[in-house]
N, C-alpha and C. Protein backbone atom coordinates (compact mmCIF):
# COMPACT_ATOMS: atom_id res chain seq x y z
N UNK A 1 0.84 -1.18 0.00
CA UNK A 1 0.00 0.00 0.00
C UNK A 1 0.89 1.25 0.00
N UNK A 2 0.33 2.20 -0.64
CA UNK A 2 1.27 3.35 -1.05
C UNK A 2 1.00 4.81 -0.09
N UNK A 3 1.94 4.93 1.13
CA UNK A 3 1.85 5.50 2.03
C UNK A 3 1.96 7.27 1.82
N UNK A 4 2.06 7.75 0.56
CA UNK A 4 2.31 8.89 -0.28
C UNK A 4 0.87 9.56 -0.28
N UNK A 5 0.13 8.80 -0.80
CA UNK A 5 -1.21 9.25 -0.86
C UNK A 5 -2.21 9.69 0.45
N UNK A 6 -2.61 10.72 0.75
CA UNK A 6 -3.81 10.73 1.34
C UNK A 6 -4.29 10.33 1.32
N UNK A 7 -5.70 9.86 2.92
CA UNK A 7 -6.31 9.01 2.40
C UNK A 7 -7.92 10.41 1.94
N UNK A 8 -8.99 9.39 1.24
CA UNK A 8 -9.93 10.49 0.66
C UNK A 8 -11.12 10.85 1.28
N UNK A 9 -11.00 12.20 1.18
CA UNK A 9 -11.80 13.21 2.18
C UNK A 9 -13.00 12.54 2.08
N UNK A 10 -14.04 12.97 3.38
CA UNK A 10 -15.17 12.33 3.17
C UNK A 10 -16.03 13.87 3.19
N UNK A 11 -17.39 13.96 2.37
CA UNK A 11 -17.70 15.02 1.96
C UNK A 11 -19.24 15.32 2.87
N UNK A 12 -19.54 16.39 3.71
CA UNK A 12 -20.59 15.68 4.36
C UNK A 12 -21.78 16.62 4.34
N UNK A 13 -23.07 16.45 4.37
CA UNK A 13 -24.10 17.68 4.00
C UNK A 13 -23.72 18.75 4.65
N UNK A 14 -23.42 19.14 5.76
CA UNK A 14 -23.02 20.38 6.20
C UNK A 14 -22.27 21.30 5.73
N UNK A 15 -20.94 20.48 5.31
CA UNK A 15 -19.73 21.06 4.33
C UNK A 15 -20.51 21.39 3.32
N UNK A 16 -21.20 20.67 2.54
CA UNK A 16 -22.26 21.20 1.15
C UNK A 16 -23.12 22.07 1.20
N UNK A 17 -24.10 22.28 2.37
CA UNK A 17 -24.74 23.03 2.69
C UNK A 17 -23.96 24.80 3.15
N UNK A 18 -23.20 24.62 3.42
CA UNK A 18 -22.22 25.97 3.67
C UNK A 18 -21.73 26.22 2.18
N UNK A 19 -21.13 25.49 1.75
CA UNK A 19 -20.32 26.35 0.54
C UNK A 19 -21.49 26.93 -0.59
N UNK A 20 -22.59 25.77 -0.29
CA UNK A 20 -23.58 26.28 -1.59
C UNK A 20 -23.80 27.78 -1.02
N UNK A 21 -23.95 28.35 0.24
CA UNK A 21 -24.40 29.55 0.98
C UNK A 21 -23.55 30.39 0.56
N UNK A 22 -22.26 29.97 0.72
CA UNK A 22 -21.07 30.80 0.79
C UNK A 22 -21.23 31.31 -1.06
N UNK A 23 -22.05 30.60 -1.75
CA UNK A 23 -21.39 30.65 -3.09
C UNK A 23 -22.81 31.47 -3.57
N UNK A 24 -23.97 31.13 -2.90
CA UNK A 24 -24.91 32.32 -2.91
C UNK A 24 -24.54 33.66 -2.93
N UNK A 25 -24.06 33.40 -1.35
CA UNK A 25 -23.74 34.94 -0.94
C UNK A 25 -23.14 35.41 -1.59
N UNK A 26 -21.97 35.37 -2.19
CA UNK A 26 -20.84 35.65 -3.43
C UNK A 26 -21.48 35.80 -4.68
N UNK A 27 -22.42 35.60 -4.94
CA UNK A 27 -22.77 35.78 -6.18
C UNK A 27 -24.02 36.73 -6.20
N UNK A 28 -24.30 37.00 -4.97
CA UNK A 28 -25.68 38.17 -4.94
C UNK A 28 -25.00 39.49 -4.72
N UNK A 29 -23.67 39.13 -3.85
CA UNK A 29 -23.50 40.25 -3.35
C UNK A 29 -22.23 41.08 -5.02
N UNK A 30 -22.04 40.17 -5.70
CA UNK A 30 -21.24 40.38 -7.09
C UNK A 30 -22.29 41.10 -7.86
N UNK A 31 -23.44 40.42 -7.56
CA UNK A 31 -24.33 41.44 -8.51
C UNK A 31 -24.85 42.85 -8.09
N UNK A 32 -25.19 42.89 -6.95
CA UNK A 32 -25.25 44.16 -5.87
C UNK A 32 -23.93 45.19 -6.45
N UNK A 33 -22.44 44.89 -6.24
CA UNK A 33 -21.93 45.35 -6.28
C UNK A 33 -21.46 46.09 -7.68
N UNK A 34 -21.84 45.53 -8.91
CA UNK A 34 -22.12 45.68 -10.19
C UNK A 34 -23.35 46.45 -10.02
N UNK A 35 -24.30 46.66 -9.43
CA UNK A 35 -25.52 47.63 -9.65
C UNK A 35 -25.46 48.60 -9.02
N UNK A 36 -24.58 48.81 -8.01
CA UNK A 36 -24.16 50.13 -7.15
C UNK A 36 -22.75 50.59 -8.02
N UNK A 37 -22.15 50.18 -8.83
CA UNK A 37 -21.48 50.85 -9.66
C UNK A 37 -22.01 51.42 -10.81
N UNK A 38 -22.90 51.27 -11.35
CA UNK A 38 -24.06 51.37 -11.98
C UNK A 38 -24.70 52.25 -11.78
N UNK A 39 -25.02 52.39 -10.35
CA UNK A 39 -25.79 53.58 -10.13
C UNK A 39 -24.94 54.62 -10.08
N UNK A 40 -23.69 54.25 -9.41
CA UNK A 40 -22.75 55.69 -9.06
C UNK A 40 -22.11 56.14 -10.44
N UNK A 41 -22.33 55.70 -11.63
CA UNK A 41 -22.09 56.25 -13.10
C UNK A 41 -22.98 56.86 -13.67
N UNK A 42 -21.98 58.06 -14.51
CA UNK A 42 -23.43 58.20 -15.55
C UNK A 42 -23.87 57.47 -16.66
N UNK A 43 -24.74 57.30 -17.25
CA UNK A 43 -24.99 56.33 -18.03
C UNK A 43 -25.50 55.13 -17.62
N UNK A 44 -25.67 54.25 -18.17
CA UNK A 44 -26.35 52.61 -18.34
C UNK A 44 -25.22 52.17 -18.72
N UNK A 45 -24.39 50.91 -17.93
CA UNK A 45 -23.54 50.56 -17.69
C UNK A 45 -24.25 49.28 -18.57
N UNK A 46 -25.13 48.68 -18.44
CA UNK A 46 -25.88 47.37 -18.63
C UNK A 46 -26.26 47.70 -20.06
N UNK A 47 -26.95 49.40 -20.97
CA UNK A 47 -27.58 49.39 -21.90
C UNK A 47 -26.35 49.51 -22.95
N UNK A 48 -25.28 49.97 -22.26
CA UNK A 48 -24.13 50.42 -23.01
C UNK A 48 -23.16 49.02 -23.45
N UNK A 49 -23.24 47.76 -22.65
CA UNK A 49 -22.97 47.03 -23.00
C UNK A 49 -23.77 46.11 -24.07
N UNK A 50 -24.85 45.66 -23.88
CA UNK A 50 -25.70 45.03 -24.36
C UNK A 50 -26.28 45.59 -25.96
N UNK A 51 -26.74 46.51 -25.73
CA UNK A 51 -27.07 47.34 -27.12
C UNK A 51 -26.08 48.15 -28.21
N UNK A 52 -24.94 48.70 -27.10
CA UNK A 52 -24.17 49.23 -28.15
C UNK A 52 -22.84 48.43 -28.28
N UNK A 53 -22.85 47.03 -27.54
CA UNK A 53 -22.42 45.84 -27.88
C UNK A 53 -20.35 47.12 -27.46
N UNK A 54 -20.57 47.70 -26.57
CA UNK A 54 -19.69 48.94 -26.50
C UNK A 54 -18.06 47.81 -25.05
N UNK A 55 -16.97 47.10 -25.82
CA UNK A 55 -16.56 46.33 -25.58
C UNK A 55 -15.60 46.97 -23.79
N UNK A 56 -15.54 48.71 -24.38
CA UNK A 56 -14.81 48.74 -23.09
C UNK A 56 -15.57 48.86 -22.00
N UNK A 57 -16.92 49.12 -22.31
CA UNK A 57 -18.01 49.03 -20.67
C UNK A 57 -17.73 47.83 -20.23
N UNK A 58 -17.92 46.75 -21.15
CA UNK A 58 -17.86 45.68 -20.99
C UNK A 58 -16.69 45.03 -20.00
N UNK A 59 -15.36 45.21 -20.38
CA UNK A 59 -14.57 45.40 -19.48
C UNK A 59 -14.61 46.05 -18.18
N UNK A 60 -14.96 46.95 -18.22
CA UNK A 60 -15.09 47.67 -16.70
C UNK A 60 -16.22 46.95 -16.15
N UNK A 61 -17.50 46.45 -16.24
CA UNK A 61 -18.08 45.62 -15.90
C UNK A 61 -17.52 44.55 -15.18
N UNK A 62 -17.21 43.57 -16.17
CA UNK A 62 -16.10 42.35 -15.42
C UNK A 62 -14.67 42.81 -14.33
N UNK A 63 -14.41 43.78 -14.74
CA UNK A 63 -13.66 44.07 -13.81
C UNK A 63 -14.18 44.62 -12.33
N UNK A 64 -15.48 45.33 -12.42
CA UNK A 64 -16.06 45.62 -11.31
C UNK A 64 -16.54 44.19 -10.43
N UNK A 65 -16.86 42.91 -11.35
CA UNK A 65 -17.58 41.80 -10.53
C UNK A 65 -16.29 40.77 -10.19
N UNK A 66 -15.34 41.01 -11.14
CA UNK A 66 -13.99 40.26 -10.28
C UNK A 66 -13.57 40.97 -8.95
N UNK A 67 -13.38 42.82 -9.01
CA UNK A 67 -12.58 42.99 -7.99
C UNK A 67 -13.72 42.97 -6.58
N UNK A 68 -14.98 42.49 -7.12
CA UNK A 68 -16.51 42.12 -5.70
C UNK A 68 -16.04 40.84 -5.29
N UNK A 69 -15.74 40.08 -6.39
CA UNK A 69 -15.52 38.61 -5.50
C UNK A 69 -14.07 38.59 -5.38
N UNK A 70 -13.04 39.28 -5.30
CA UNK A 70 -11.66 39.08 -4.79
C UNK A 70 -12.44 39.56 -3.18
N UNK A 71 -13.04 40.68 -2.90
CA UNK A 71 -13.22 40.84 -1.45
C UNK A 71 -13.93 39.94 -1.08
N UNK A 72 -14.92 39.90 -1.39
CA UNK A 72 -15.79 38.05 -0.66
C UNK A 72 -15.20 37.20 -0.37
N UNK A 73 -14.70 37.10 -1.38
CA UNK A 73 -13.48 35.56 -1.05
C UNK A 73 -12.24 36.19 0.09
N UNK A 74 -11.51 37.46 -0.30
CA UNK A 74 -11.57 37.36 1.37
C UNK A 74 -11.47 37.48 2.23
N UNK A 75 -13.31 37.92 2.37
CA UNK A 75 -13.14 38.01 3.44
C UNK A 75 -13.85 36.45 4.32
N UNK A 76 -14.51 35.87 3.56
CA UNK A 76 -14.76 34.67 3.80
C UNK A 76 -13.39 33.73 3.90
N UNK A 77 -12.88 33.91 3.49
CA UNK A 77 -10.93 33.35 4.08
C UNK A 77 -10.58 33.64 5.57
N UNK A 78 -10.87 34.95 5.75
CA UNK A 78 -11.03 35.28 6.86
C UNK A 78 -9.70 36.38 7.60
C-alpha cells in the first residue's frame, strides 16, 4: 500500500450546505456590487454594454464583478 497518498476526504451535507451559501452569498453580493457601480455612473452601464455591444463598458463591468468577488473571497478566508 502506497503511504504517499492521502487518504480520501469524506464530503458531508453540512460542508455542502455551507459552501452552496457561501457561493450564494458571493454571487448576490457580485451582482449588488455591479448595480451600485451602476448607479454611481453616468450612463447605463448594462444598456451600453448590451445594445451598443460597446466592448470597453464591458470590461469595466467584469472588472467591477472580479474585484466584488476578490473581497468576498476574502473576506470569507477570513
Amino acid at each position: 500500500m502506497n503511504t504517499l497518498l492521502p487518504p480520501l476526504a469524506t464530503i458531508s451535507f453540512e460542508s455542502l450546505g455551507a459552501t452552496a451559501i457561501y457561493a450564494l452569498v458571493g454571487i448576490g453580493l457580485a451582482i449588488v456590487g455591479y448595480k451600485l457601480f451602476d448607479l454611481c455612473t453616468p450612463g447605463d452601464l448594462h444598456e451600453e454594454i448590451v445594445k451598443n455591444r460597446n466592448l470597453a463598458a464591458a470590461v469595466i463591468g467584469a472588472a467591477i464583478i472580479i474585484g466584488v468577488c476578490l473581497v468576498v473571497a476574502a473576506a470569507i478566508m477570513g
